[in-house]
Protein backbone atom coordinates (compact mmCIF):
# COMPACT_ATOMS: atom_id res chain seq x y z
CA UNK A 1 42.52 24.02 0.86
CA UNK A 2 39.94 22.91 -1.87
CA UNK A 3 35.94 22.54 -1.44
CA UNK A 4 33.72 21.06 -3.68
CA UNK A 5 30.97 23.08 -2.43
CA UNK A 6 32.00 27.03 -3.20
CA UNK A 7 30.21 30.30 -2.01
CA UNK A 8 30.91 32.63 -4.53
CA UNK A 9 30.53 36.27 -3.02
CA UNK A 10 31.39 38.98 -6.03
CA UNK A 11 34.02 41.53 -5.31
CA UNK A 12 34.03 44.84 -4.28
CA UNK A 13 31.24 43.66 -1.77
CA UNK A 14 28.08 46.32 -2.36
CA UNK A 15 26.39 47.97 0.22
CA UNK A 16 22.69 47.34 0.56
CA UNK A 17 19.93 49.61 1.70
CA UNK A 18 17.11 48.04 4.21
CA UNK A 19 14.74 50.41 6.17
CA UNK A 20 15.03 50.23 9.76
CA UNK A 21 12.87 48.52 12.54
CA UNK A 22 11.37 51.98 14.43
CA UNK A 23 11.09 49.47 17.48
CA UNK A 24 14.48 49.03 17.42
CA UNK A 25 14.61 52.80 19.02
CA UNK A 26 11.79 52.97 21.16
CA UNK A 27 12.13 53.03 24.96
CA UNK A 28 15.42 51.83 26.41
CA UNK A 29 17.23 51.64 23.34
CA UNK A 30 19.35 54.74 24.80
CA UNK A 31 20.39 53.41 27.87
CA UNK A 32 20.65 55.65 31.28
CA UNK A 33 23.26 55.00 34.44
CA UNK A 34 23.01 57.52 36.93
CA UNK A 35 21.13 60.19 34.38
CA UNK A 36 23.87 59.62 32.37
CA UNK A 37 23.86 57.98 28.53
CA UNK A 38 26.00 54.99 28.80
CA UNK A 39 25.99 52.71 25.61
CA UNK A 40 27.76 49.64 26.84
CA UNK A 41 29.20 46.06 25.10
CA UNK A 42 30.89 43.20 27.01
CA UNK A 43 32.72 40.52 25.37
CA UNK A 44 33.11 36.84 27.39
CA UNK A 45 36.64 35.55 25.70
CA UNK A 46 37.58 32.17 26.93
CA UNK A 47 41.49 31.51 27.00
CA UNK A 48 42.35 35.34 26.54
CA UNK A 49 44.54 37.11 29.19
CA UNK A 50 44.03 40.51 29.90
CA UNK A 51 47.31 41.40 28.29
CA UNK A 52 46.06 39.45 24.88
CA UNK A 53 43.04 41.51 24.91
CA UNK A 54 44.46 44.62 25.64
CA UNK A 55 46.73 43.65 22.76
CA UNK A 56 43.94 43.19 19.93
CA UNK A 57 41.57 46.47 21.33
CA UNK A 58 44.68 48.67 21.17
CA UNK A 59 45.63 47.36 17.23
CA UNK A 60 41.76 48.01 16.62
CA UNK A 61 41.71 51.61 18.08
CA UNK A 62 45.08 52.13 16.75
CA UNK A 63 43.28 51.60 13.19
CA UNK A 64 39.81 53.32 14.36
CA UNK A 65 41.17 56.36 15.91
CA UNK A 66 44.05 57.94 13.80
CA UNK A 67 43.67 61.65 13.58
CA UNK A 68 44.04 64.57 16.19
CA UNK A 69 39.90 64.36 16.52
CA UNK A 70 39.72 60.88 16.50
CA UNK A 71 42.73 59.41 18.94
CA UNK A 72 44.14 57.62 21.75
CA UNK A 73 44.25 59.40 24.61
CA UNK A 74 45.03 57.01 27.52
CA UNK A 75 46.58 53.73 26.99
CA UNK A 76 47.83 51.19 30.57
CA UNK A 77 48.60 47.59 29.32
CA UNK A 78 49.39 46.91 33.06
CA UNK A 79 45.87 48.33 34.44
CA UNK A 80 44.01 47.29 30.82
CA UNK A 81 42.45 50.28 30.65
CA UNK A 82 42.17 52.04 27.20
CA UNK A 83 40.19 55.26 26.34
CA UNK A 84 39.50 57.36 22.92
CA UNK A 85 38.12 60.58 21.74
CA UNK A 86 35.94 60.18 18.57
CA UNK A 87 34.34 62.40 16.17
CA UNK A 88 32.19 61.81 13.25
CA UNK A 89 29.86 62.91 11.77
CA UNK A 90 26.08 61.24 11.46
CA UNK A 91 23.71 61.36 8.68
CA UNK A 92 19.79 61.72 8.73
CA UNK A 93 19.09 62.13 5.06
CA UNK A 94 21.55 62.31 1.73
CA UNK A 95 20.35 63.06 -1.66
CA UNK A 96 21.92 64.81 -4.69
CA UNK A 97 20.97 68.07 -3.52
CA UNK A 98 20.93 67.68 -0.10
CA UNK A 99 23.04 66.82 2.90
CA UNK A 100 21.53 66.43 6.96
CA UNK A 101 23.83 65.26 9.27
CA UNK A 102 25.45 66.57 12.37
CA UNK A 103 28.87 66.32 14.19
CA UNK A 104 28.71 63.91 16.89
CA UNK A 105 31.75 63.73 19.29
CA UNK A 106 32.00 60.94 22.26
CA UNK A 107 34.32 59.27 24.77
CA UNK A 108 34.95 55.39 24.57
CA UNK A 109 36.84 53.99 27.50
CA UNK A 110 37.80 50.09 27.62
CA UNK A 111 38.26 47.48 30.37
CA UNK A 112 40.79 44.94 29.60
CA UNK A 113 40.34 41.49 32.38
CA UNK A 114 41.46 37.97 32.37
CA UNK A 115 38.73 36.65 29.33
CA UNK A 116 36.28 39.50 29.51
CA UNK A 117 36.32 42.97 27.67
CA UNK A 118 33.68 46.31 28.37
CA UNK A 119 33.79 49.05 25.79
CA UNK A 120 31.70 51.71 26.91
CA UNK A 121 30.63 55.60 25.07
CA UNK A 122 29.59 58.20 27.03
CA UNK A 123 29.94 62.03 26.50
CA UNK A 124 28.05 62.05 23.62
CA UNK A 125 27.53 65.87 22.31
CA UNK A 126 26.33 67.11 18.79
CA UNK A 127 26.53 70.08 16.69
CA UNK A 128 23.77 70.43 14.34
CA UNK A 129 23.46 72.97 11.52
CA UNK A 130 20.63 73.43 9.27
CA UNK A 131 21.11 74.77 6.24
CA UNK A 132 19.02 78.16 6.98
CA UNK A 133 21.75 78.29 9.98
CA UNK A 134 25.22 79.98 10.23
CA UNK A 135 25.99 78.71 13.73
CA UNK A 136 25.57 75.48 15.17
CA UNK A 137 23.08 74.02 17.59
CA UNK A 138 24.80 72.29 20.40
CA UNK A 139 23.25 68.83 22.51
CA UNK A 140 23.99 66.80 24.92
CA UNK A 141 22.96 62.98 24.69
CA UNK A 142 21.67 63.18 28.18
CA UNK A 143 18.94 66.46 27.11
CA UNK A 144 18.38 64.81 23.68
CA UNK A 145 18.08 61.06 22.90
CA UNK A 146 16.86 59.53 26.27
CA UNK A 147 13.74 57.82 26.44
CA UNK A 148 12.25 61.70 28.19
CA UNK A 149 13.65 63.71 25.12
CA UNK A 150 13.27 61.52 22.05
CA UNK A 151 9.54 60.13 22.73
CA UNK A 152 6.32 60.58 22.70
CA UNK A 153 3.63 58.70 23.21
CA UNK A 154 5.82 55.68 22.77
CA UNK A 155 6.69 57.11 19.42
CA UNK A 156 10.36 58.86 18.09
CA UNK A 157 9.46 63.15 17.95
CA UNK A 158 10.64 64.27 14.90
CA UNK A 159 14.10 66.38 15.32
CA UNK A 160 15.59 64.50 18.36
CA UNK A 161 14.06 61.35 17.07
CA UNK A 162 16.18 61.19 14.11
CA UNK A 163 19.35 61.69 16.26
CA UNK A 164 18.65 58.74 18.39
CA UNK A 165 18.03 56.43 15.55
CA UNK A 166 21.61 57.55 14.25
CA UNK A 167 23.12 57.71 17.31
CA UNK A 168 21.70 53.83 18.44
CA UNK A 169 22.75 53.04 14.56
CA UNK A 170 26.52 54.42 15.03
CA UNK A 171 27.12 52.41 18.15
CA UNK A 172 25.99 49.45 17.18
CA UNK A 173 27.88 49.53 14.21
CA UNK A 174 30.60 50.26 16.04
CA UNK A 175 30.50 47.63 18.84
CA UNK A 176 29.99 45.13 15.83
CA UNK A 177 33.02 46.31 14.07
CA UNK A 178 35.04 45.60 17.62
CA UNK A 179 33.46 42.63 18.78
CA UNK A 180 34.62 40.84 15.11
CA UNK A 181 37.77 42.62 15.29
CA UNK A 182 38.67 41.21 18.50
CA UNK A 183 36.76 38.01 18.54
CA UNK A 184 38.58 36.74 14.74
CA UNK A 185 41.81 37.02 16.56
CA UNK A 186 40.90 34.79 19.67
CA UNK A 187 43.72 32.35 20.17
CA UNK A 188 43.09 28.89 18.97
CA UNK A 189 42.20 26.13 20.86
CA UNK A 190 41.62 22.07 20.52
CA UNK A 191 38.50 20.83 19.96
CA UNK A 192 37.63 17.93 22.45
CA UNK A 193 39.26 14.65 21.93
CA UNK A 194 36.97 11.93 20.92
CA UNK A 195 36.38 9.62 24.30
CA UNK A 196 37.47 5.97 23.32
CA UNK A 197 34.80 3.86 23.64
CA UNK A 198 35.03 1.27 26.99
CA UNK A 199 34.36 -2.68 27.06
CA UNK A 200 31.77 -3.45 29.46
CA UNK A 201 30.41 -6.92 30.59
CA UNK A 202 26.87 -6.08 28.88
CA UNK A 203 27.09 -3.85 26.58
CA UNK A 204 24.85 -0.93 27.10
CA UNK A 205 23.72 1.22 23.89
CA UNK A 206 25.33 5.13 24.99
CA UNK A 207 22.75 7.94 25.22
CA UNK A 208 24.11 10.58 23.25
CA UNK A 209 23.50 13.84 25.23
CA UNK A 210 22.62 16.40 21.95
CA UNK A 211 22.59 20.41 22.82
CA UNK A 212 19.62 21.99 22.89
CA UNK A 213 18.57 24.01 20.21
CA UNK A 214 18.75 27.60 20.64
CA UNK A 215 15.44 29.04 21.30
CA UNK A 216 14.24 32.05 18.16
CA UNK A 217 11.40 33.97 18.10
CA UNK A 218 9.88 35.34 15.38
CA UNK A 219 12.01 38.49 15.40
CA UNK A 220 14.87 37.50 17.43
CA UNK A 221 18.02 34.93 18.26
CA UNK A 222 19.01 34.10 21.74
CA UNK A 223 22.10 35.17 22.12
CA UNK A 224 22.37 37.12 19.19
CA UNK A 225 21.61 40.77 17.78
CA UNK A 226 19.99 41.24 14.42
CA UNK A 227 21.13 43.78 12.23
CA UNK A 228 20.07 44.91 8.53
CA UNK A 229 22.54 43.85 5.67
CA UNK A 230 23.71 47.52 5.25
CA UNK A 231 25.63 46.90 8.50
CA UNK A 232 27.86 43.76 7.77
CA UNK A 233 30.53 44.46 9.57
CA UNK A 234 34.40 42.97 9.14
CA UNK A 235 36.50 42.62 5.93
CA UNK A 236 33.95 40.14 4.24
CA UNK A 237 37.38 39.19 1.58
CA UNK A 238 39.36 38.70 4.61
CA UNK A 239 36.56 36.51 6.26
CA UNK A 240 35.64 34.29 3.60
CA UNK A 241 39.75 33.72 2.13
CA UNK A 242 41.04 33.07 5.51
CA UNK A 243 38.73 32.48 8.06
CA UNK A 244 36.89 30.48 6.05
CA UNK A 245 32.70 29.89 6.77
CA UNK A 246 30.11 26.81 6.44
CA UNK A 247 27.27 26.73 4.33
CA UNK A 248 24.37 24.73 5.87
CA UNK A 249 20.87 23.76 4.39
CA UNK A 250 18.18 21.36 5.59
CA UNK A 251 15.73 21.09 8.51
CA UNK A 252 15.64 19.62 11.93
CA UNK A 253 14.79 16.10 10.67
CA UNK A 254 18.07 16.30 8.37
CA UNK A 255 20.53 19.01 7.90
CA UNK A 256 23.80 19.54 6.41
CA UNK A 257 26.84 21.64 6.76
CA UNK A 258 29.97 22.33 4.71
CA UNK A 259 32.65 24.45 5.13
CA UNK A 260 33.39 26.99 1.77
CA UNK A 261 36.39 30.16 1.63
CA UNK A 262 35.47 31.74 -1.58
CA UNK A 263 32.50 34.07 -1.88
CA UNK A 264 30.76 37.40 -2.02
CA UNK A 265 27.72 39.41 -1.44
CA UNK A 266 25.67 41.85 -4.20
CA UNK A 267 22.24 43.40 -5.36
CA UNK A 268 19.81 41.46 -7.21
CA UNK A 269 16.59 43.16 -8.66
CA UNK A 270 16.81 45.57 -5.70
CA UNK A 271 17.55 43.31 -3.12
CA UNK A 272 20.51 42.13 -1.20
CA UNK A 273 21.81 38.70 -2.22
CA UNK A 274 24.69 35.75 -1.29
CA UNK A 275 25.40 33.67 -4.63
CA UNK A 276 26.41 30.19 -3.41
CA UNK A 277 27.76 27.26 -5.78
CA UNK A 278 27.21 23.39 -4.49
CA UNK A 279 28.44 20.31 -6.77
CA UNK A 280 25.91 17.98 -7.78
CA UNK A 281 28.24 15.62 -6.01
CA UNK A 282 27.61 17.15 -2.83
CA UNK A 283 25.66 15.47 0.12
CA UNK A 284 24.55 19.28 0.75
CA UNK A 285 23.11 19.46 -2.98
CA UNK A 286 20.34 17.48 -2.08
CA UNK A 287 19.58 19.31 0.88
CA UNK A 288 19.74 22.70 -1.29
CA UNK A 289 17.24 21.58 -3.88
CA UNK A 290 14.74 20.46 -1.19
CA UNK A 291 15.31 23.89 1.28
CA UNK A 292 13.70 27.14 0.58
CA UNK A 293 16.02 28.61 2.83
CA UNK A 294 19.64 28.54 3.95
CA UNK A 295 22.24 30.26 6.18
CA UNK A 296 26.00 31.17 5.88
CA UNK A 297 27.83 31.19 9.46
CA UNK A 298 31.05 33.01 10.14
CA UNK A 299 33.61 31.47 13.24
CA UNK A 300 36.83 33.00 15.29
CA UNK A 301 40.22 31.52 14.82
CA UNK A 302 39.30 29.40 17.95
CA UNK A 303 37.07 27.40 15.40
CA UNK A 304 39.47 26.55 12.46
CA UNK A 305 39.88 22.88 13.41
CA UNK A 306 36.21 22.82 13.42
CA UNK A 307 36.01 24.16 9.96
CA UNK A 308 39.20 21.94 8.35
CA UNK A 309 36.94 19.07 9.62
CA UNK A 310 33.48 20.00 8.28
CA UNK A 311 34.80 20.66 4.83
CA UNK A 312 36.91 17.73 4.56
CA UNK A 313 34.37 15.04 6.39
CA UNK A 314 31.03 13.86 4.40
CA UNK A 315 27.98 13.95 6.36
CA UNK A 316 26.58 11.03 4.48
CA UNK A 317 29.18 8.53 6.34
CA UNK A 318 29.22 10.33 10.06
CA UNK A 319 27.46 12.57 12.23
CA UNK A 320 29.37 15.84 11.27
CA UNK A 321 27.29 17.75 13.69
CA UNK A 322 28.28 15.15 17.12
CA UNK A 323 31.71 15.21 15.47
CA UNK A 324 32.60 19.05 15.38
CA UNK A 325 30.74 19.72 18.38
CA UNK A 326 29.30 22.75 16.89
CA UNK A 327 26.09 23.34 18.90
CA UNK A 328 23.02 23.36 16.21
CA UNK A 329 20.30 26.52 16.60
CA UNK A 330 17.50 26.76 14.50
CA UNK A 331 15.98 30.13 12.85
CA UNK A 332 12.71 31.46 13.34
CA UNK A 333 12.34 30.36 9.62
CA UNK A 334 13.55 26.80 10.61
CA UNK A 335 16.82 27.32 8.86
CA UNK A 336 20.10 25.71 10.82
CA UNK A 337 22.81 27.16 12.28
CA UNK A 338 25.56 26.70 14.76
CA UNK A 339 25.50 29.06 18.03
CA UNK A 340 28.98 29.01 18.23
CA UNK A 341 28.96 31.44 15.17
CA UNK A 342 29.58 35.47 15.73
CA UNK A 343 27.68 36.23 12.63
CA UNK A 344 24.85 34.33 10.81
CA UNK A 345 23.66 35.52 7.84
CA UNK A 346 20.19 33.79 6.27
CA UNK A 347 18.85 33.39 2.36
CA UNK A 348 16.01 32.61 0.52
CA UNK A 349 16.50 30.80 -2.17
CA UNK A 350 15.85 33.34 -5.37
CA UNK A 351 17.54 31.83 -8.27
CA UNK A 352 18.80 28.66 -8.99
CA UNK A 353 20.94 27.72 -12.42
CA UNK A 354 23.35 24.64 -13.77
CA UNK A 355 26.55 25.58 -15.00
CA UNK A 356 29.07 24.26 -17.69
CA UNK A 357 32.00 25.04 -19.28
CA UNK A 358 30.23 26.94 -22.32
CA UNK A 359 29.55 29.98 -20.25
CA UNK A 360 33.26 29.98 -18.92
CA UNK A 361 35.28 32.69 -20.75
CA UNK A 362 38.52 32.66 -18.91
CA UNK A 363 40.49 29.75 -21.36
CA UNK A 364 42.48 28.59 -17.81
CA UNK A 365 39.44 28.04 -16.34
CA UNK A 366 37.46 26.25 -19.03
CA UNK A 367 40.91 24.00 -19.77
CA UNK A 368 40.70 23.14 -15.99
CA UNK A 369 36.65 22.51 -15.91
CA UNK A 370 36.48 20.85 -19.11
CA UNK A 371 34.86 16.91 -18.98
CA UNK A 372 34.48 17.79 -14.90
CA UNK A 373 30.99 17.93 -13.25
CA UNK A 374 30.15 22.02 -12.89
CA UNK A 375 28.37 23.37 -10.07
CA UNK A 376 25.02 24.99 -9.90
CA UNK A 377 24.19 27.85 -8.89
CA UNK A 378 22.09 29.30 -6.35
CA UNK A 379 21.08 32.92 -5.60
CA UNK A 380 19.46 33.86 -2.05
CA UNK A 381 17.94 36.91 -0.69
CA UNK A 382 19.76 37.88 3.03
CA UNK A 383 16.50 37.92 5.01
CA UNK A 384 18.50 37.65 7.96
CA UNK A 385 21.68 38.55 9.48
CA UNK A 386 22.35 38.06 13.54
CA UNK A 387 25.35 38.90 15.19
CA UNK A 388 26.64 38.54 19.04
């Protein structure tokens, strides 16, 4: 499949460094059930069996838990019920002469039912050793990180502080990394059919019921979880070169979308960056020259009719949004994006530049370019990036 409009994402994909929100770990970000630390995530999966999703957790633990400390230790396809030992270790601080971390150990158990999913952790112990220390200082979640332990005066204390950021950090991660796991390889389904239009006697204009957009704060996405671009999760080759993405710029009063499966993500003058290319050609070009910012959204398999259609439809001769049925949000920035996606991940325009053949140096490449329209380019900060 070929797009006129490609995001080009460089390869290996770098890591970038953001500092955290501290509110992010304030009170109730270590949740409590019955005095007992219980970090939770449930997934809704329409059309999944139990059976399907015990099928896709167990391939993802398989590949998460692989040694004698990290491993399966219960498995029941017929009850779908899984549950895991992990161990790994957590770090506060890393420098070239230094090293903080502790061991953390935990418990994950997993509830398998007919389209919904619960991971839960609990059991969470540490051993800490500072390096004026031979032997280890042992915790327990419960007398560490709760709300009690890790605050005061709604602020984090200093030494169990920094274990409930990581701690709140590793989970998170970690539910991430499942959630895509499991939610890229949701069956497929149809999208609607179109209804055929019916005669009548007088013809009535339709009213076109449009979805609501979904409502953002400043800080936050309903329905969605913002994390810093650090914690990206997924294989971001794998997600771009088969599961494809769309590319959308504009505003309320007109917005475009198009759908793009090349790409990669980098550091710019210190800051993390998506480099996007759009065709002059391109309805969305427009739309990118007049936008100051711009979002990338990533779909489950479920979607890929969606996607085939957006990038091979032109929203300058249909209503690509009514078409796909994609349900259209809008950032706290007033960037647009599609709450059917399970990640979203927002620029700001940084950089813009024209290209032509003259800077290609690959002699295929220029041979295949050469007399053709090139694209431009655009760099973006990531300002934003929501998951579910």
């Amino acid at each position: 499949m070929k797009y006129t409009s490609i995001l080009l994402l460089f390869i290996p994909f770098f890591l970038f460094a953001q500092n955290d929100t501290e509110r992010n770990y304030l009170e109730g970000a270590v949740p409590e059930v019955n005095g007992k630390v219980v970090f939770t995530r449930e997934m809704n999966l329409p059309g999944m069996s139990a059976g399907q999703i015990y099928d896709v957790v167990h391939e993802w633990a398989s590949g998460k838990f692989t040694d004698a400390k990290n491993r399966i230790v219960y498995a029941d396809k017929e009850k779908g019920d899984i549950a895991a030992l992990g161990e790994e270790y957590i770090i506060f601080s890393s420098s070239a002469l230094s090293l903080d971390r502790s061991l953390m150990s935990y418990r994950l158990t997993v509830e398998c039912r007919d389209q919904f999913c619960k991971l839960s952790i609990t059991g969470i112990k540490y051993e800490y050793t500072a390096s004026y220390q031979r032997e280890p200082e042992k915790y327990v979640a419960e007398e560490w990180i709760t709300d009690k332990q890790a605050l005061s005066k709604g602020k984090l204390n200093r030494v169990s502080g920094k274990f409930r950021r990581a701690t709140v950090n590793y989970m998170a991660e970690l539910f991430t990394d499942a959630s895509a796991f499991i939610s890229m390889r949701a069956p497929a389904v149809q999208p609607p059919a179109p209804v055929p239009s019916i005669s009548q006697p007088t013809p009535v204009p339709p009213v076109v019921s449009q979805p609501a957009p979904v409502p953002a704060t400043a800080t936050t996405l309903d329905g969605y979880r913002s994390i810093t671009p650090d914690r990206i999760p997924g294989n971001i080759v794998k997600m771009l070169s088969e599961d494809w993405m769309l590319i959308t710029a504009g505003k309320d009063e007109e917005f475009n979308m198009m759908t793009a499966s090349w790409g990669g993500l980098g550091v710019l003058f210190g800051k993390p960056v998506a480099i996007c290319y759009i065709n002059p050609a391109r309805y969305t070009y427009r739309l990118m020259e007049t936008s100051d910012t711009y979002t990338f959204t990533f779909y489950t398999e479920a979607y890929r009719d969606v996607l085939q259609y957006c990038g091979s439809a032109s929203g300058l001769d249909q209503d690509k949004v009514k078409e796909s049925g994609l349900t259209p949000l809008t950032t706290p920035t007033g960037s647009k994006a599609f709450g059917e996606a399970w990640m979203i991940i927002e620029c700001r325009k940084m950089i813009s530049q024209p290209l032509s053949t003259e800077v290609m140096n690959d002699p295929q490449l220029k041979a295949e370019w050469l007399g053709k329209q090139v694209h431009k380019m655009y760099i973006g900060e990531i300002i934003n990036v929501w998951v579910k």
